[in-house]
Protein backbone atom coordinates (compact mmCIF):
# COMPACT_ATOMS: atom_id res chain seq x y z
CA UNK A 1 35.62 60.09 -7.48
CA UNK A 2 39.26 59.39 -8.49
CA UNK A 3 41.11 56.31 -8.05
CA UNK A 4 43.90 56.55 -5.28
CA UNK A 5 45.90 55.85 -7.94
CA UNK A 6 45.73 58.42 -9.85
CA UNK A 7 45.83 60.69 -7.22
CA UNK A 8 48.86 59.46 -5.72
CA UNK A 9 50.71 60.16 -8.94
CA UNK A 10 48.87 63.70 -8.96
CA UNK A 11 50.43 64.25 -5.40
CA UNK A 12 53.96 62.56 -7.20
CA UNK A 13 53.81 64.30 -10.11
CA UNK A 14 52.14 67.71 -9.57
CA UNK A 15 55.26 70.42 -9.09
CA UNK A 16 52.37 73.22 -7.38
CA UNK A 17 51.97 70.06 -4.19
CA UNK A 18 54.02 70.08 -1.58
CA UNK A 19 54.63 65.96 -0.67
CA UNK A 20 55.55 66.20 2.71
CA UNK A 21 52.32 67.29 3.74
CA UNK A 22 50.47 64.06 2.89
CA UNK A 23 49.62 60.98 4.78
CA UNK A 24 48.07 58.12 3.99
CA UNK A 25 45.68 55.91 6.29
CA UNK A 26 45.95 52.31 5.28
CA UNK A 27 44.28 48.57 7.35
CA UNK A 28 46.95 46.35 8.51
CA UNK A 29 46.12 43.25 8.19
CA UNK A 30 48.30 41.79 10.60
CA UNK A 31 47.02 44.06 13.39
CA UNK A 32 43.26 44.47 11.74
CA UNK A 33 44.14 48.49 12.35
CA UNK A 34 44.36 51.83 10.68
CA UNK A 35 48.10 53.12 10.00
CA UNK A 36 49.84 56.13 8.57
CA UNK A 37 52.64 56.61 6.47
CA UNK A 38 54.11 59.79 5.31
CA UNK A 39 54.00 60.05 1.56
CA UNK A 40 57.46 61.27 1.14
CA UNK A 41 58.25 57.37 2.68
CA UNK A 42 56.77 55.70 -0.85
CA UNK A 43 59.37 54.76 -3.22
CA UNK A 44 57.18 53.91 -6.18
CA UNK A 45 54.26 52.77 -7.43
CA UNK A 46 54.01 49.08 -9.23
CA UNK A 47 50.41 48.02 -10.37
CA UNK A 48 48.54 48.00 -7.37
CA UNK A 49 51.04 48.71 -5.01
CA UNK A 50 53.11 51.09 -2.77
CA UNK A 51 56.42 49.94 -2.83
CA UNK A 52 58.24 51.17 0.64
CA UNK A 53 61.61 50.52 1.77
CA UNK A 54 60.14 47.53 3.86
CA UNK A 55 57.76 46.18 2.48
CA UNK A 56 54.19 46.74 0.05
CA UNK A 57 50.80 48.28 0.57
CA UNK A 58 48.08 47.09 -1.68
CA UNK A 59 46.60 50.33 -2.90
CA UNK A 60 42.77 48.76 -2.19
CA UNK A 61 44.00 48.94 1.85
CA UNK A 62 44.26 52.62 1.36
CA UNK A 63 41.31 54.25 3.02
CA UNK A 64 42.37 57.97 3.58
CA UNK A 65 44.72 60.62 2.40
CA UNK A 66 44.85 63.60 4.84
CA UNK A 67 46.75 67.13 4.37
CA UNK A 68 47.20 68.65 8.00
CA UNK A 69 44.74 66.32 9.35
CA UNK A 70 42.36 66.74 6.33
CA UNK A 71 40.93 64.49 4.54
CA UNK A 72 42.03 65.39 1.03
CA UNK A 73 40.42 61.52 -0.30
CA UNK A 74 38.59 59.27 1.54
CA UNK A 75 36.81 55.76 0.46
C-alpha cells in the first residue's frame, strides 16, 4: 500500500487530479471522533504533518481519503 504521504503529494502534485474532489477522514483527539477536511483546505505538508490555516494534523491520524464518498485510501 502507499504511504498517505505520498499520496497526498500525488493528489498535490498530479496535474490529470482534480483537488477539490478529495476529503480526508482524520481522529480528533480532543473529541475521540472521525472528521473531514476538504483537501483544497491543506496548505502544506511539513514532515509528518498537514499544515492548515488553524492548526496541524499528524498524518498517522489520517484514516481515509474519499473521492465522492469513495474510499480512494483507507488504513
Amino acid at each position: 500500500m502507499i504511504s498517505i504521504k505520498d499520496f497526498l503529494n500525488k493528489i498535490r502534485w498530479d496535474k490529470n487530479l482534480d483537488k477539490d474532489r478529495y476529503t480526508l477522514h482524520y481522529v480528533d483527539r480532543i473529541t475521540n471522533s472521525i472528521k473531514t477536511i476538504k483537501f483544497d483546505d491543506i496548505n502544506s505538508i511539513e514532515g509528518d504533518f498537514l499544515v492548515l490555516n488553524d492548526r496541524e494534523i499528524p498524518l498517522h491520524r489520517i484514516r481515509k481519503v474519499t473521492m465522492f464518498n469513495k474510499a480512494v485510501w483507507e488504513r
